[in-house]
N, C-alpha and C. Protein backbone atom coordinates (compact mmCIF):
# COMPACT_ATOMS: atom_id res chain seq x y z
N UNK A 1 79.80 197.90 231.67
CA UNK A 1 78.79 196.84 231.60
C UNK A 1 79.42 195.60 230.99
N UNK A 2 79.28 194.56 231.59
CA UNK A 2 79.84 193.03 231.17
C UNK A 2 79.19 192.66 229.66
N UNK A 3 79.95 192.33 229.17
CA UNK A 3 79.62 192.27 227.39
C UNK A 3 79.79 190.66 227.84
N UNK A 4 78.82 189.55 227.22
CA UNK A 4 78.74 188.31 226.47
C UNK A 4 79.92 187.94 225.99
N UNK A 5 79.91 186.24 226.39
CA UNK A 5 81.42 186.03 226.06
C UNK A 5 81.25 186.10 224.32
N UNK A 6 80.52 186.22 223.34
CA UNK A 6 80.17 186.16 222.00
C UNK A 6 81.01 187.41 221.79
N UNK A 7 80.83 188.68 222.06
CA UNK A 7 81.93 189.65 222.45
C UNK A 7 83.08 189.80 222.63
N UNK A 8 84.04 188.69 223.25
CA UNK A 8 85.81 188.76 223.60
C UNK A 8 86.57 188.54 222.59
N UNK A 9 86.00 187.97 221.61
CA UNK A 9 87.03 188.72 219.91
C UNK A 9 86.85 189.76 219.81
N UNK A 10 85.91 190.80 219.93
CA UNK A 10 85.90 192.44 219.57
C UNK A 10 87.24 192.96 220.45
N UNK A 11 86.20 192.32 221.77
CA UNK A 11 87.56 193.23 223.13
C UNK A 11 89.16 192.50 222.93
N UNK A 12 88.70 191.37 222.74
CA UNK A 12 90.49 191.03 222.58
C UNK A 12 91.00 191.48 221.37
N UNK A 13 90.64 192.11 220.35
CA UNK A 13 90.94 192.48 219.18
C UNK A 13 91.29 193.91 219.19
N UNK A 14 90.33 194.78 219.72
CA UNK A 14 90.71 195.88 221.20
C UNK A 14 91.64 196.36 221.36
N UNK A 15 92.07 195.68 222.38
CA UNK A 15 92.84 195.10 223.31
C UNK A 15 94.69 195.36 222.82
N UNK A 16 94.42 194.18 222.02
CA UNK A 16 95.73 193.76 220.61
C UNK A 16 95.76 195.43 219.87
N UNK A 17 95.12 195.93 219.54
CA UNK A 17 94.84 196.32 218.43
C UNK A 17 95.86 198.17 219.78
N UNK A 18 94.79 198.48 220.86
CA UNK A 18 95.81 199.37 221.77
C UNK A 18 96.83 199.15 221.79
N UNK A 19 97.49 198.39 222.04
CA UNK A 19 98.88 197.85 222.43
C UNK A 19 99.61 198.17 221.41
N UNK A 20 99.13 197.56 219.63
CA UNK A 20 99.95 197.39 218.86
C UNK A 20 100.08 199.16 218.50
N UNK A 21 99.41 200.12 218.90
CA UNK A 21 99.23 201.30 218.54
C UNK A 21 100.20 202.59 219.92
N UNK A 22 99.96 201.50 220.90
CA UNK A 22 101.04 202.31 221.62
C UNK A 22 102.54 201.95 221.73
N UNK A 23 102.37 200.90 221.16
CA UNK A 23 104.18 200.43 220.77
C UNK A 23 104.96 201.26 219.22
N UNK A 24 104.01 201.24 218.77
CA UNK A 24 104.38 202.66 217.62
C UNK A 24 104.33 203.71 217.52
N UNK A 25 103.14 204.17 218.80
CA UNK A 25 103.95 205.47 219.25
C UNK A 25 105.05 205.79 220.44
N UNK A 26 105.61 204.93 221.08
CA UNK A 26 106.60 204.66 221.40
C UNK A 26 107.94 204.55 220.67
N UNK A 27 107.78 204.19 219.61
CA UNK A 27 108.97 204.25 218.61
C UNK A 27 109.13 205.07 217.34
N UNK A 28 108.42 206.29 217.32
CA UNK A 28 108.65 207.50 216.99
C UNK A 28 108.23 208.85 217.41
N UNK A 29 108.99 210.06 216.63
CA UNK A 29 108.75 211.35 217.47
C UNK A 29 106.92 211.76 217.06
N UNK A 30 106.61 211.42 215.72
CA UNK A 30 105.72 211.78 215.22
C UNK A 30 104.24 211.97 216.39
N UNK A 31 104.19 213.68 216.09
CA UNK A 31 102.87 213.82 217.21
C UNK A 31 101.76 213.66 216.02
N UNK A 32 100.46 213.28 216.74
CA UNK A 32 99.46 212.80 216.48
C UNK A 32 98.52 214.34 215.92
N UNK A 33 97.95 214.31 214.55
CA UNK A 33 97.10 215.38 214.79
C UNK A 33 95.62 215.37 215.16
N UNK A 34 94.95 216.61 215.33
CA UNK A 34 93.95 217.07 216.13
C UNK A 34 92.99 215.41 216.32
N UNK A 35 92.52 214.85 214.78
CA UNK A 35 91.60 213.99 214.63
C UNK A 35 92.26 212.59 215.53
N UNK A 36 93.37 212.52 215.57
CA UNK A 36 93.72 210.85 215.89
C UNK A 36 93.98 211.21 217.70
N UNK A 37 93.84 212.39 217.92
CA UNK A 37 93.99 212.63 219.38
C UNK A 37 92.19 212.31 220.10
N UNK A 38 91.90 212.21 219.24
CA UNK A 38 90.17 212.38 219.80
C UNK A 38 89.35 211.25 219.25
N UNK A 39 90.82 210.09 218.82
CA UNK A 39 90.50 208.71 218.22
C UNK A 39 90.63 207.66 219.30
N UNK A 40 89.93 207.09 220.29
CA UNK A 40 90.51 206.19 221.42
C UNK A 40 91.80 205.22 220.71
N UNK A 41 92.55 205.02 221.64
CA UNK A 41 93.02 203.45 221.24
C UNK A 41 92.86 202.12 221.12
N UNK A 42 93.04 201.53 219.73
CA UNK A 42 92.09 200.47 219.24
C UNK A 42 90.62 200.88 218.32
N UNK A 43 90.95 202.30 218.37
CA UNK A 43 89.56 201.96 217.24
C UNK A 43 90.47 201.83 215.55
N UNK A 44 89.76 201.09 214.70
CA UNK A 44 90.20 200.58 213.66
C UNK A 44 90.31 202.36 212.77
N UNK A 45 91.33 202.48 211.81
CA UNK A 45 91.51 203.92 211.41
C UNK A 45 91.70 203.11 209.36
N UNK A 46 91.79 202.29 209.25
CA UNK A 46 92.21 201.70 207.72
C UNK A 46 91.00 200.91 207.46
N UNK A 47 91.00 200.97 206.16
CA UNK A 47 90.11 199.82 205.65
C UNK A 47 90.67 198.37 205.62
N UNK A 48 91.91 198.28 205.25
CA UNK A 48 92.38 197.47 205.26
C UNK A 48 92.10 196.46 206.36
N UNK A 49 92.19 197.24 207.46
CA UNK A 49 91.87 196.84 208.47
C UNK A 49 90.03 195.68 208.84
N UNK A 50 89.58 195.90 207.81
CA UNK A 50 88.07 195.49 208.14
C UNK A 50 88.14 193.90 206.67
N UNK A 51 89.22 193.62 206.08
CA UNK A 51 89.67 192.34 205.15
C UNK A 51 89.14 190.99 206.38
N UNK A 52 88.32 190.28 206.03
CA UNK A 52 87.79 189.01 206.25
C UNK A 52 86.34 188.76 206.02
N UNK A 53 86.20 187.88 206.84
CA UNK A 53 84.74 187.67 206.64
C UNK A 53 83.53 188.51 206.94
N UNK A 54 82.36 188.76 206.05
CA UNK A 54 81.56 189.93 207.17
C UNK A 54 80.14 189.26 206.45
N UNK A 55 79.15 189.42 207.20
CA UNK A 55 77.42 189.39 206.66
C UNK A 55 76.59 190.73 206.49
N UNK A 56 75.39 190.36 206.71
CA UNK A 56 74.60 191.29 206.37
C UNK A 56 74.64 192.65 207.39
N UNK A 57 74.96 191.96 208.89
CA UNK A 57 74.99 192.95 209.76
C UNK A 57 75.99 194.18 209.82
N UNK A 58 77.15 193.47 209.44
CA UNK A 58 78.24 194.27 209.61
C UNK A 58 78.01 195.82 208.40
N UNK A 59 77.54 195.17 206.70
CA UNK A 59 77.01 195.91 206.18
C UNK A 59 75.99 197.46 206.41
N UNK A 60 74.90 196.65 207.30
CA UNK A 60 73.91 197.29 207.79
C UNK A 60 74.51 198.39 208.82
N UNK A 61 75.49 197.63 209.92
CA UNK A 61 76.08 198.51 210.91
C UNK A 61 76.56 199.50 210.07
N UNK A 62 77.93 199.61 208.91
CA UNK A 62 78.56 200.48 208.48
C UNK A 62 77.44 201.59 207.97
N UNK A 63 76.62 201.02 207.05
CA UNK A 63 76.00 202.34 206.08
C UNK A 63 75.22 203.12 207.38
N UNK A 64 74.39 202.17 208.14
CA UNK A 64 73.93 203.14 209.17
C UNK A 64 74.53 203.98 210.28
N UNK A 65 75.45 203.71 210.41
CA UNK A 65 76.63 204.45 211.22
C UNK A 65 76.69 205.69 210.52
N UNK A 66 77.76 205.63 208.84
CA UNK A 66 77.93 206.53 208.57
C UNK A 66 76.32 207.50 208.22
N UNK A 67 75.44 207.40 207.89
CA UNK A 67 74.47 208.57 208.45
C UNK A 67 74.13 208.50 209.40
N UNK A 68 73.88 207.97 210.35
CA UNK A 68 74.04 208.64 211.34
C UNK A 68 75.06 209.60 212.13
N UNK A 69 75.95 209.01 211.84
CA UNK A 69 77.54 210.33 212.24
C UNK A 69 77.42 211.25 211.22
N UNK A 70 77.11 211.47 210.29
CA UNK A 70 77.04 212.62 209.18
C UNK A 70 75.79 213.60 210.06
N UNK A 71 74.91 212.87 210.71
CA UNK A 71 74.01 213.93 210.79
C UNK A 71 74.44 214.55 212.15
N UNK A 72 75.48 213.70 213.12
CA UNK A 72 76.16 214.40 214.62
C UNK A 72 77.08 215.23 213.92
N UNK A 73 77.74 215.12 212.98
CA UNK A 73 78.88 216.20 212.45
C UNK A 73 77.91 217.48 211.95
N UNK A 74 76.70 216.96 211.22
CA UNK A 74 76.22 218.40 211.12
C UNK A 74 76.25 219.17 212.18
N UNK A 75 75.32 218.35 213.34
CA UNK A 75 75.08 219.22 214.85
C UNK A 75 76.26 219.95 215.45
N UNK A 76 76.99 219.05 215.34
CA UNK A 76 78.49 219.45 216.20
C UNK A 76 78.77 220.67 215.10
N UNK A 77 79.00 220.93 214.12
CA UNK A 77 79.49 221.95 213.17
C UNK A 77 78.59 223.27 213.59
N UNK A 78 77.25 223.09 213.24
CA UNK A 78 76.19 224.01 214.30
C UNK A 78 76.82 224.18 215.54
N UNK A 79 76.73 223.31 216.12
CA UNK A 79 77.37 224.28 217.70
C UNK A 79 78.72 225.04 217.70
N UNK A 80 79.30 224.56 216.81
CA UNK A 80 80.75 225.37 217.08
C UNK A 80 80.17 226.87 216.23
N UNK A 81 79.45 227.06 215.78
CA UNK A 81 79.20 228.21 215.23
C UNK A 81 77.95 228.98 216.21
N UNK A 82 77.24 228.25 216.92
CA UNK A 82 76.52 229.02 217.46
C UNK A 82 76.54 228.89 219.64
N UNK A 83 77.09 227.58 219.55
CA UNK A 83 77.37 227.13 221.09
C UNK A 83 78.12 228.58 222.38
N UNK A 84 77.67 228.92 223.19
CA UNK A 84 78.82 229.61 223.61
C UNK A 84 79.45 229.21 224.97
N UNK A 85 78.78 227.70 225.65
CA UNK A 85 79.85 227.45 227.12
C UNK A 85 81.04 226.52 226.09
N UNK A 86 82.20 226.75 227.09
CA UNK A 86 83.81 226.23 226.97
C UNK A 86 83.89 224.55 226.52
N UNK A 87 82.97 224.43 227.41
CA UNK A 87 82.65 222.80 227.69
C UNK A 87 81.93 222.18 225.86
N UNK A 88 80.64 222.95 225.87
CA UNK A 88 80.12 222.44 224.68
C UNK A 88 80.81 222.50 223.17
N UNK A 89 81.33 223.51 223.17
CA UNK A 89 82.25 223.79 222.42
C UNK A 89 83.49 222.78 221.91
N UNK A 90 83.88 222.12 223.25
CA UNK A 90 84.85 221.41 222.92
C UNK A 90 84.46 220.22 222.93
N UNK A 91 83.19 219.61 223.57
CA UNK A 91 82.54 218.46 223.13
C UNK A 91 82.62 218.48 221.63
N UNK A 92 81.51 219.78 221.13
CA UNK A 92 80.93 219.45 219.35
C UNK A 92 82.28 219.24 218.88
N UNK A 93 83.50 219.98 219.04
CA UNK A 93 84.83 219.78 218.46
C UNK A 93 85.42 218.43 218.54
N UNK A 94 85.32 217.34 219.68
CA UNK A 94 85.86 216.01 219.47
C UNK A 94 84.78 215.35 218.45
N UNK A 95 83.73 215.71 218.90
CA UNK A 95 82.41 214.83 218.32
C UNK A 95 82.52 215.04 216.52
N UNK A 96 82.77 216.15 216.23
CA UNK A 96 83.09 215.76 214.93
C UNK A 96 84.12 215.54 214.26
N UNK A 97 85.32 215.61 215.15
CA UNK A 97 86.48 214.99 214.37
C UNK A 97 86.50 213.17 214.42
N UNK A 98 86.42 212.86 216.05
CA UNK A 98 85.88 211.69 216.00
C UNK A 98 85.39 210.78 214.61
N UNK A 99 83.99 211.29 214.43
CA UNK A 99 83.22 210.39 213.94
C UNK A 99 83.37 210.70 212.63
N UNK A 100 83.81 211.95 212.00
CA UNK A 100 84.35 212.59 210.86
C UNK A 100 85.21 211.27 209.87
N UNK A 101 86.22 210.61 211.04
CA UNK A 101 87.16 210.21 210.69
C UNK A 101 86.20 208.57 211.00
N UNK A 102 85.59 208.34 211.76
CA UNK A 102 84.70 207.06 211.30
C UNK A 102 84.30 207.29 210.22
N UNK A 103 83.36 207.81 209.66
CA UNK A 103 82.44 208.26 208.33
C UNK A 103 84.03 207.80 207.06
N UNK A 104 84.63 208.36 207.27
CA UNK A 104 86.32 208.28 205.72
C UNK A 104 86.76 206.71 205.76
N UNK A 105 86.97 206.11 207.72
CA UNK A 105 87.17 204.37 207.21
C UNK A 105 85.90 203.61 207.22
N UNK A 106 84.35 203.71 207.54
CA UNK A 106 83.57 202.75 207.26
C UNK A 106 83.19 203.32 205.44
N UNK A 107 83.37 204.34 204.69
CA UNK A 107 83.01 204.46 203.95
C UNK A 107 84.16 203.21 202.88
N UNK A 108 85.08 203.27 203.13
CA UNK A 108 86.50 202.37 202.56
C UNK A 108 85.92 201.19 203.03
N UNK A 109 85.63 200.70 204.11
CA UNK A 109 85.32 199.21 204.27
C UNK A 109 84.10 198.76 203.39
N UNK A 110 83.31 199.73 203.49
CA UNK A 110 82.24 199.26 202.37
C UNK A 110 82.42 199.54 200.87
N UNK A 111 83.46 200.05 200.43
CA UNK A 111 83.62 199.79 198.86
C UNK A 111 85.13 198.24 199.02
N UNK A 112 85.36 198.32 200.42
CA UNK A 112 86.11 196.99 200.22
C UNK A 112 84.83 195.40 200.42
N UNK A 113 83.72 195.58 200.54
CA UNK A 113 83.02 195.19 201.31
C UNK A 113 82.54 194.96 199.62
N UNK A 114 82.15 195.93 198.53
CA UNK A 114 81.84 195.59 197.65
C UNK A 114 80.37 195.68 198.17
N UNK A 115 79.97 196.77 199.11
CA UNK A 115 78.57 197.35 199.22
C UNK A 115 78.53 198.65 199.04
N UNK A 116 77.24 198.88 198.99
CA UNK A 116 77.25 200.05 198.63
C UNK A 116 77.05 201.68 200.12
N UNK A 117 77.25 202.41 199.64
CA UNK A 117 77.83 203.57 200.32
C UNK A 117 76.53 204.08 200.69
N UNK A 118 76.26 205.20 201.50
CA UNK A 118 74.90 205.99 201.28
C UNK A 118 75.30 207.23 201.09
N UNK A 119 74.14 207.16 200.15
CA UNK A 119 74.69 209.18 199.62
C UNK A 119 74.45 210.02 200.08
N UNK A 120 75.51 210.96 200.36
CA UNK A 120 75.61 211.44 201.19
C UNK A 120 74.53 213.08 200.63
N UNK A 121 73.39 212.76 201.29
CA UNK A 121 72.34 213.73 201.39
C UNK A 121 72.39 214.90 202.61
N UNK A 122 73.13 214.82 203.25
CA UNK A 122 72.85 215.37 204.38
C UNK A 122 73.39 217.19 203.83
N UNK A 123 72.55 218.17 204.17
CA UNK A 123 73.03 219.43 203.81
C UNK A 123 73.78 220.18 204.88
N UNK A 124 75.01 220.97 204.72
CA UNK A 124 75.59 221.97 205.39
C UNK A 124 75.35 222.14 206.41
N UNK A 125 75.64 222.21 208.00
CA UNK A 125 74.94 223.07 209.00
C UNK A 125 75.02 224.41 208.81
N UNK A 126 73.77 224.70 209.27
CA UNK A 126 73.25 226.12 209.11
C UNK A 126 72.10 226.31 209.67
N UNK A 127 71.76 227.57 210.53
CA UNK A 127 70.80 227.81 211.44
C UNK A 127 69.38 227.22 210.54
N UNK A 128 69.60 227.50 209.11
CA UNK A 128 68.43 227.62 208.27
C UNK A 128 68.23 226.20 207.26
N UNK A 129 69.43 225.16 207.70
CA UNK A 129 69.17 224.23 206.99
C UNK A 129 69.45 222.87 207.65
N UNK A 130 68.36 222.54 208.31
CA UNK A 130 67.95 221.06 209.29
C UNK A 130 67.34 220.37 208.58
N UNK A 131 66.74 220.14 207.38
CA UNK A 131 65.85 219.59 207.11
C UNK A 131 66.01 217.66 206.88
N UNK A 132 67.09 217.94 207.24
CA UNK A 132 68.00 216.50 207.06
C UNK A 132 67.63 215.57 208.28
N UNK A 133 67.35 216.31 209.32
CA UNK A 133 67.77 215.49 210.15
C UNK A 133 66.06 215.39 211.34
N UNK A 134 65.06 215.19 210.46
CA UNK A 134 64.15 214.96 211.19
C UNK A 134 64.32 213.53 211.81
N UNK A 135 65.01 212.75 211.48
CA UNK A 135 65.02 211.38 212.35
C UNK A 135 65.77 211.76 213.72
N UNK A 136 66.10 212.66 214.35
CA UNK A 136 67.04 212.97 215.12
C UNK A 136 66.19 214.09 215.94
N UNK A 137 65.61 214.91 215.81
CA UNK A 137 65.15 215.76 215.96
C UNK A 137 63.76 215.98 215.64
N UNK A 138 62.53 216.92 216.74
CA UNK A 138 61.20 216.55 216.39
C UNK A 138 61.23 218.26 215.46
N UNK A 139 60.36 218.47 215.22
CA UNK A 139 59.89 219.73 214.26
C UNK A 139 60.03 220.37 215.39
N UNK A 140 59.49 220.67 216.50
CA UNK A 140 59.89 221.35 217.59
C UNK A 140 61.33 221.52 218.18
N UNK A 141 61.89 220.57 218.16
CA UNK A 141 63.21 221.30 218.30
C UNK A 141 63.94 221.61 217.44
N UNK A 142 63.52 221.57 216.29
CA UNK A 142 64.39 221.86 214.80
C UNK A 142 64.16 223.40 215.10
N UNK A 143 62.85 223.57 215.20
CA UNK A 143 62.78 225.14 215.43
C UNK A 143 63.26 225.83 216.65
N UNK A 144 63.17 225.30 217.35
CA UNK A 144 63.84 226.08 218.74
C UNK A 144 65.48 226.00 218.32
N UNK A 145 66.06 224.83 217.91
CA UNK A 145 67.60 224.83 217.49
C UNK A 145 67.44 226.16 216.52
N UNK A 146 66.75 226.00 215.46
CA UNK A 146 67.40 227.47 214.38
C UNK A 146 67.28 228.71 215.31
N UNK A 147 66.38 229.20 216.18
CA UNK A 147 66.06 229.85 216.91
C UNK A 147 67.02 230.67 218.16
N UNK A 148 67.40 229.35 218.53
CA UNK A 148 68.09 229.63 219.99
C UNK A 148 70.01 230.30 219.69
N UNK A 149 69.90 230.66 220.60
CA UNK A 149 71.08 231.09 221.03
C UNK A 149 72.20 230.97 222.28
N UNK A 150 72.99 231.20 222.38
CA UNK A 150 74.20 231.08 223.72
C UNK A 150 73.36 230.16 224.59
N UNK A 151 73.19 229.91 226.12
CA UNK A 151 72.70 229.01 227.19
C UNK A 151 71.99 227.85 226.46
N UNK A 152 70.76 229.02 225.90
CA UNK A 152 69.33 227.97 225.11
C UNK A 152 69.89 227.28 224.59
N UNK A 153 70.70 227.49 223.19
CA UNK A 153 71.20 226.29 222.48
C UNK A 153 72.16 225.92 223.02
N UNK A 154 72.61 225.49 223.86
CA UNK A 154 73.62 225.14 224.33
C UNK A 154 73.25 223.83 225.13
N UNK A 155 71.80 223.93 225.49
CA UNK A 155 71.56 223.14 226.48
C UNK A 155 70.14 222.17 225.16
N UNK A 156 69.76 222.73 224.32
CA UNK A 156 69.21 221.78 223.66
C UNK A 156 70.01 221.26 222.61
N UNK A 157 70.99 221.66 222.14
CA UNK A 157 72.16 220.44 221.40
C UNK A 157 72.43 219.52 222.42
N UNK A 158 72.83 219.51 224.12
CA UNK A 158 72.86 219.04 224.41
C UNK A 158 72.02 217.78 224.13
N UNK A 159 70.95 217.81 224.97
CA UNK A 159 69.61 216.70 225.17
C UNK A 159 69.60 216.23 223.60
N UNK A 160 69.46 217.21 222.65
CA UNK A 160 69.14 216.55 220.99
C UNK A 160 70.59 215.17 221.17
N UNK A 161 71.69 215.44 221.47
CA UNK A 161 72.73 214.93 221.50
C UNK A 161 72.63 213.72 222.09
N UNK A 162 72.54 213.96 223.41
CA UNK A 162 72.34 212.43 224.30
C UNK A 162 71.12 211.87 223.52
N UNK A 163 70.42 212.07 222.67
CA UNK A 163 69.39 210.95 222.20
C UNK A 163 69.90 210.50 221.25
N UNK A 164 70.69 211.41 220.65
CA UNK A 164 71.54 210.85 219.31
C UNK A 164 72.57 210.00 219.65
N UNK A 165 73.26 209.87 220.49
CA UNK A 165 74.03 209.15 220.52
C UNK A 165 73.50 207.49 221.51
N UNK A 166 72.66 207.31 222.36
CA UNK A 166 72.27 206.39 222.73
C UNK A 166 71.73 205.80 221.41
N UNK A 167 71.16 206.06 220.36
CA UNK A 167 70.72 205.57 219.08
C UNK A 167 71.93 204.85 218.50
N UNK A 168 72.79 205.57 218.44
CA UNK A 168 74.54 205.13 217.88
C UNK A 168 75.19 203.91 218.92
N UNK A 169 74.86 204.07 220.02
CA UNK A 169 75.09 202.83 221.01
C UNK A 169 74.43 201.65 220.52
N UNK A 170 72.97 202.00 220.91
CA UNK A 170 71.90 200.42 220.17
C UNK A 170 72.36 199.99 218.83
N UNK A 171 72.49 200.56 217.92
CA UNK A 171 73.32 200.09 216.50
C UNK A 171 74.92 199.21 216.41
N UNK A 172 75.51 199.94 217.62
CA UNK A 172 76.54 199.48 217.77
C UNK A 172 76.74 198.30 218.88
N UNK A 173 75.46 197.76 219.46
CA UNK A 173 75.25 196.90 220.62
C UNK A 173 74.45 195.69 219.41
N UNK A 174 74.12 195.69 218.47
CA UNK A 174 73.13 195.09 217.47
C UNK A 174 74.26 194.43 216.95
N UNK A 175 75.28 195.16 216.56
CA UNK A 175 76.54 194.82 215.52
C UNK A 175 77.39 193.93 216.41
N UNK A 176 78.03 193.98 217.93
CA UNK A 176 77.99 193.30 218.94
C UNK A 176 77.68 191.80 218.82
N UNK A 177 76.05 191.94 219.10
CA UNK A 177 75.61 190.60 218.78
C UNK A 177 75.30 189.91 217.69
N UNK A 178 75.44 190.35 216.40
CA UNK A 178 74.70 190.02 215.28
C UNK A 178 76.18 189.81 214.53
N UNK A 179 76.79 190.93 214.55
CA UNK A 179 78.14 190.88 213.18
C UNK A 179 79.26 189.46 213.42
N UNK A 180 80.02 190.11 212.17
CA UNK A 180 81.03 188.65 211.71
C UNK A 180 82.24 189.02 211.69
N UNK A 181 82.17 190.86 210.99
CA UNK A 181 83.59 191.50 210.67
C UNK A 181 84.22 191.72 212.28
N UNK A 182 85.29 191.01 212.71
CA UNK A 182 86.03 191.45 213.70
C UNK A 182 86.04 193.17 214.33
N UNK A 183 87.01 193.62 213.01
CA UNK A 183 87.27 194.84 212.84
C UNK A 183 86.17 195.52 212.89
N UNK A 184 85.15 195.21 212.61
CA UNK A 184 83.51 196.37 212.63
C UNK A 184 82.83 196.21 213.86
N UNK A 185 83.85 194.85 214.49
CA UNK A 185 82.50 195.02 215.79
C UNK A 185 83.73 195.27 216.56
N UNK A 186 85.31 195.64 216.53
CA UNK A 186 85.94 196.35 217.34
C UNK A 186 85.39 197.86 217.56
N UNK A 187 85.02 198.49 216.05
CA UNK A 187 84.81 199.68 215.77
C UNK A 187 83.72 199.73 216.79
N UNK A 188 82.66 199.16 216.78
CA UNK A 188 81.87 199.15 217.58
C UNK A 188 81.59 199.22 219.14
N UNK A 189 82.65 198.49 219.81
CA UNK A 189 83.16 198.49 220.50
C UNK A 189 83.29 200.00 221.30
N UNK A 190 84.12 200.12 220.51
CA UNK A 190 85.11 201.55 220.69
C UNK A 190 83.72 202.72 220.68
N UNK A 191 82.71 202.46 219.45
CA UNK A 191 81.36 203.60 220.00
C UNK A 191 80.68 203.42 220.99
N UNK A 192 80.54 202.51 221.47
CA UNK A 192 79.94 201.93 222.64
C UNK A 192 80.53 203.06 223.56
N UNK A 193 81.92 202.56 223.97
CA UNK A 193 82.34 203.27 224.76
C UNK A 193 82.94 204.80 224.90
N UNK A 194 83.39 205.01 223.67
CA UNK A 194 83.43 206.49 223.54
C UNK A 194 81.91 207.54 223.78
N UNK A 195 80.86 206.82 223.02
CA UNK A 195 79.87 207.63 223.22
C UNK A 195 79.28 207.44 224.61
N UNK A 196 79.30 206.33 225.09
CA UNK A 196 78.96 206.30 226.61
C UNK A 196 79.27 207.67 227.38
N UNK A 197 80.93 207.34 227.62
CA UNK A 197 81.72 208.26 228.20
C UNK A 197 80.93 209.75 227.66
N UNK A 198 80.25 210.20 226.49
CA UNK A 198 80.41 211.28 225.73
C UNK A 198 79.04 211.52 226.81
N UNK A 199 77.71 210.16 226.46
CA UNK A 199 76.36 210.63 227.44
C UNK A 199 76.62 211.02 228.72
N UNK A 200 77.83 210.37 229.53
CA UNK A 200 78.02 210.47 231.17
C UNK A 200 78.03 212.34 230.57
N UNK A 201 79.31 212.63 229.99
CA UNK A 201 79.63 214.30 230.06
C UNK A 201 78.04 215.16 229.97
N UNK A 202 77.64 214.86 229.04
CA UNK A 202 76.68 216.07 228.64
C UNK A 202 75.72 215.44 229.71
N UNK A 203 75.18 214.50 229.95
CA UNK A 203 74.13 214.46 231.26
C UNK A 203 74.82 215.48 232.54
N UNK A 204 76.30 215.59 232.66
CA UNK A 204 76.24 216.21 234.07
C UNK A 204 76.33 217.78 233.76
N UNK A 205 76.38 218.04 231.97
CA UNK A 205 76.79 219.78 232.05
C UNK A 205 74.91 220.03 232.09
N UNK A 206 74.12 218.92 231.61
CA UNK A 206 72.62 219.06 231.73
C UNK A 206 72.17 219.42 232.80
N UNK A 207 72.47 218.77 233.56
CA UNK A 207 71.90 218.78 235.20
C UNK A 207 72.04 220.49 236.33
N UNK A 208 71.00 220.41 237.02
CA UNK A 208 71.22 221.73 237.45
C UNK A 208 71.69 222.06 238.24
């Protein structure tokens, strides 16, 4: 989808930012582990990285990001313990290293940011402990999730999923148009399109 020219500092920043990341792995042996393999290229990985100017939005984007990805790492942690197709399995497995590793640099940009963090409330996954995540989930599927098993849950993490992450898009389409920090609306960027790519997958393992 054509992004606003207000947008071509994120993508050209992007852009710069791939390049400068495949020219250094070009010039050593060092393999990448599990988390930075399931990191696109160009998404921002340092805090350092997020140093300039930023407003209220960029703020707002970070803290709400990181709970919201705290509460997909719960899910994803749930499915790897209860999921049983090949496919879902290895979705919940990028999905929380992914955003795992968002959650460690927006938490650094916001104590560089000299804002504050959100505490991290979210409890353990566990068949028996959702109670975190009613913004994500209705009481009805909280219970069918503790409930279900192999196919069943397999196919309602799904759907819980694709709603969760189109939520993580609009936040990250807000930050787009609204933010200041380069680096936060690259990050952004990069969810846009990673989670896109993530809705195309699980819409077609959905389908019958």
């Amino acid at each position: 989808m054509a992004r606003p020219s207000r947008r071509a500092t994120a993508t050209a920043a992007a852009a710069a930012a791939a390049l400068a990341l495949t020219l250094a792995a070009c010039s050593g042996d060092r393999t990448p582990d599990a988390a930075e393999r399931r990191t696109p290229a160009g998404t921002p990985t340092s805090a350092e990285q997020f140093q300039g100017p930023n407003n209220e939005t960029d703020v707002a984007f970070a803290q709400r990001i990181i709970t919201h990805h705290r509460q997909a790492v719960q899910l994803s942690d749930l499915a790897l313990d209860r999921a049983q197709g090949s496919e879902v399995l290895a979705l919940a497995d990028d999905i929380s290293a992914a955003q795992g590793r968002e959650i460690q640099t927006l938490t650094a940009a916001l104590e560089a940011w000299d804002a504050d963090v959100p505490a991290d409330d979210t409890p353990t996954a566990g068949a028996d402990e959702l109670a975190g995540l009613a913004e994500v989930m209705s009481l009805e599927q909280m219970t069918e999730l503790q409930t279900a098993s192999g196919p069943d849950f397999d196919q309602l993490f799904l759907r819980v999923m694709v709603d969760h992450h189109e939520g993580a898009v609009a936040m990250a389409e807000s930050e787009l148009d609204d933010g200041q920090n380069p680096t936060a609306q690259q990050l952004a960027q990069a969810i846009v399109d990673r989670q896109g790519t993530e809705i195309d997958r699980m819409q077609e393992l959905l389908a019958p």
